[in-house]
Protein backbone atom coordinates (compact mmCIF):
# COMPACT_ATOMS: atom_id res chain seq x y z
CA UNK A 1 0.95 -8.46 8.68
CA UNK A 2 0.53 -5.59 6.48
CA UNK A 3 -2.29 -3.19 5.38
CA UNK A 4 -4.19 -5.81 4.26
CA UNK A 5 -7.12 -8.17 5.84
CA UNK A 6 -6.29 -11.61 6.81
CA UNK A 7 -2.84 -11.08 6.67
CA UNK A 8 -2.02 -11.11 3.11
CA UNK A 9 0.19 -7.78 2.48
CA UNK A 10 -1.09 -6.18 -0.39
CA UNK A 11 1.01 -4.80 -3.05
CA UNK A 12 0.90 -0.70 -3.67
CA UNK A 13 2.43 0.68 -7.28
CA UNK A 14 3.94 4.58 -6.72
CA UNK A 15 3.33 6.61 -9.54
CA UNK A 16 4.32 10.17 -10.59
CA UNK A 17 6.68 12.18 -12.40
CA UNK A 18 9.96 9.83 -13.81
CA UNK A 19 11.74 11.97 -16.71
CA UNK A 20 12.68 15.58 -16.12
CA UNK A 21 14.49 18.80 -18.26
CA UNK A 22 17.84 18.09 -16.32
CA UNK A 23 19.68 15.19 -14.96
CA UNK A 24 19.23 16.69 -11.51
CA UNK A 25 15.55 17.10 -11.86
CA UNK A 26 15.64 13.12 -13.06
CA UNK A 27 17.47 12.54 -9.94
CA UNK A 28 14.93 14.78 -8.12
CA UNK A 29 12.06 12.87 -9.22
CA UNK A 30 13.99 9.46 -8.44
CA UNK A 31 14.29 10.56 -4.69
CA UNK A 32 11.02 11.87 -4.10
CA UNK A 33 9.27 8.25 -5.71
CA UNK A 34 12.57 6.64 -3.42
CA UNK A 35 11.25 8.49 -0.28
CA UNK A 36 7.77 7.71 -0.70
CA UNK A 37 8.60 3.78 -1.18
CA UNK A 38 10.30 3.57 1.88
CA UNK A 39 7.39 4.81 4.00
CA UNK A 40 4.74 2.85 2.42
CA UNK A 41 7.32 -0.41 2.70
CA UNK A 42 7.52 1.10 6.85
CA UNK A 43 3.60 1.08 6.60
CA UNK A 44 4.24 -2.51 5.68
CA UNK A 45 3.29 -2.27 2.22
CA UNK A 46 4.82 -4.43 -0.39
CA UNK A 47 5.96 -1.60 -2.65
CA UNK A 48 6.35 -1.21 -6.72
CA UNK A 49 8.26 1.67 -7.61
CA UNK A 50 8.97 1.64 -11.32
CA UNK A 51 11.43 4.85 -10.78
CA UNK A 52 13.69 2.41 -8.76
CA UNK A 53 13.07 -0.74 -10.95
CA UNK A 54 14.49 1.05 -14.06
CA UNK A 55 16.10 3.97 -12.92
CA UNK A 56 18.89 5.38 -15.51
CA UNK A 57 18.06 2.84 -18.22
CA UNK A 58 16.53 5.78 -20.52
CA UNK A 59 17.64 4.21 -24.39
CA UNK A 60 18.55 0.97 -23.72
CA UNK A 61 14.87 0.33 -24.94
CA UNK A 62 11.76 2.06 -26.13
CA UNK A 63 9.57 3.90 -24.11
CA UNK A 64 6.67 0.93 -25.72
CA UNK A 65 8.77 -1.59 -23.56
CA UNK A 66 8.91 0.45 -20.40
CA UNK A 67 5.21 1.54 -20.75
CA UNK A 68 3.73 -1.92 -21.05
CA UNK A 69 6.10 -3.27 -18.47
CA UNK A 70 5.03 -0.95 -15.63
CA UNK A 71 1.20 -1.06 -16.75
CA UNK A 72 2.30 -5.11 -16.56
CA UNK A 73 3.17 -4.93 -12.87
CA UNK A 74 0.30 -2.48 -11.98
CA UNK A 75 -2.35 -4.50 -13.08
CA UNK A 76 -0.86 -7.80 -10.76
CA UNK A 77 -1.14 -4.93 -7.63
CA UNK A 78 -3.71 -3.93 -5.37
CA UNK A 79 -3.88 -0.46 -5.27
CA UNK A 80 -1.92 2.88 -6.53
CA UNK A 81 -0.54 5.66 -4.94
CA UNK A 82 0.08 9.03 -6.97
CA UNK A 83 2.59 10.93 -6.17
CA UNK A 84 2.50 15.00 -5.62
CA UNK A 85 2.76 16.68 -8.72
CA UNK A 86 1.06 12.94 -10.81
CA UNK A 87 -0.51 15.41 -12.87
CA UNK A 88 2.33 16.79 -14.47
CA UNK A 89 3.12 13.25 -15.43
CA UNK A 90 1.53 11.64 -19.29
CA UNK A 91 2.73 8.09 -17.70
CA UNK A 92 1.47 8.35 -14.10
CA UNK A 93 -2.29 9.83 -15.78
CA UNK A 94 -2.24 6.67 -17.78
CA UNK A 95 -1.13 4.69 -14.63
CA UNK A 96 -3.87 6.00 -13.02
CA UNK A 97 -6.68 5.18 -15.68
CA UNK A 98 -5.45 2.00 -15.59
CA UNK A 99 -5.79 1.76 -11.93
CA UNK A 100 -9.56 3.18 -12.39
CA UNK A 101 -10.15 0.57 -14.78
CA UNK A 102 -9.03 -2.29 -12.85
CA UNK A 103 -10.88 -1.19 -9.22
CA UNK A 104 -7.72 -0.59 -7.56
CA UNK A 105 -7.61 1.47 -4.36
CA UNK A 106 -6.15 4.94 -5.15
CA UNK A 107 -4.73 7.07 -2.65
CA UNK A 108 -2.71 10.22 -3.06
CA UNK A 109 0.94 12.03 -1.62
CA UNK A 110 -1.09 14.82 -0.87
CA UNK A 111 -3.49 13.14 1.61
CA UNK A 112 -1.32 11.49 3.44
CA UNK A 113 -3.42 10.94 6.61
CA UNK A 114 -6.20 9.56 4.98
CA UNK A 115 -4.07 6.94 3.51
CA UNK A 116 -3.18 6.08 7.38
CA UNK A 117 -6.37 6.56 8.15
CA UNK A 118 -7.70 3.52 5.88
CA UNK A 119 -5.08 1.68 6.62
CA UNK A 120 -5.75 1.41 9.70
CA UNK A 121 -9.45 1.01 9.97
């Protein structure tokens, strides 16, 4: 049935840090936004995670077609959930005004249980 009421599943967009100095810091931030998919999905989320959606396709456009693509599938979901270390990220503060804007719940790596907690209640 899902997090949700009535048993629609509602959909949660992970946000945070995507590009990095080295290729192993990309791949870093890829796992990390990877990991914190697949517990939200366990939760029984239904899960938007732009790191996995265009992973590696750095060039093949501009950064005006990824931008508006993920703040696309953001505004169709129902809430966000920032990543540790969001901050350090120019797309995941946008991501999260966004979010703001549109009333979407916002809940954070970093407080993990009270994520649960909501869930739940």
């Amino acid at each position: 049935m899902g997090p949700a009421n009535g048993g629609r599943v509602k959909v949660i967009y992970v946000a945070g840090p995507y590009r990095a100095k080295t290729e192993w810091g990309l791949e870093e931030n890829l796992r990390h936004a990877e990991d914190a998919a697949l517990r939200l999905w366990q939760e029984g989320w239904c899960v938007l995670c732009p790191h996995k959606n265009t992973a590696h396709f750095g060039g093949v456009c501009s950064d005006d077609v990824w931008i508006a693509g993920t703040l696309e599938l953001l505004s169709r979901c129902d809430a966000i959930y920032m990543l540790d270390d969001w901050e350090k990220s120019t797309g995941a503060k946008g991501e999260l005004e966004l979010a703001k804007r549109l009333g979407l719940d916002v809940y954070y790596e970093a407080h993990r249980e009270k994520l649960c907690a909501e869930k739940t209640s």
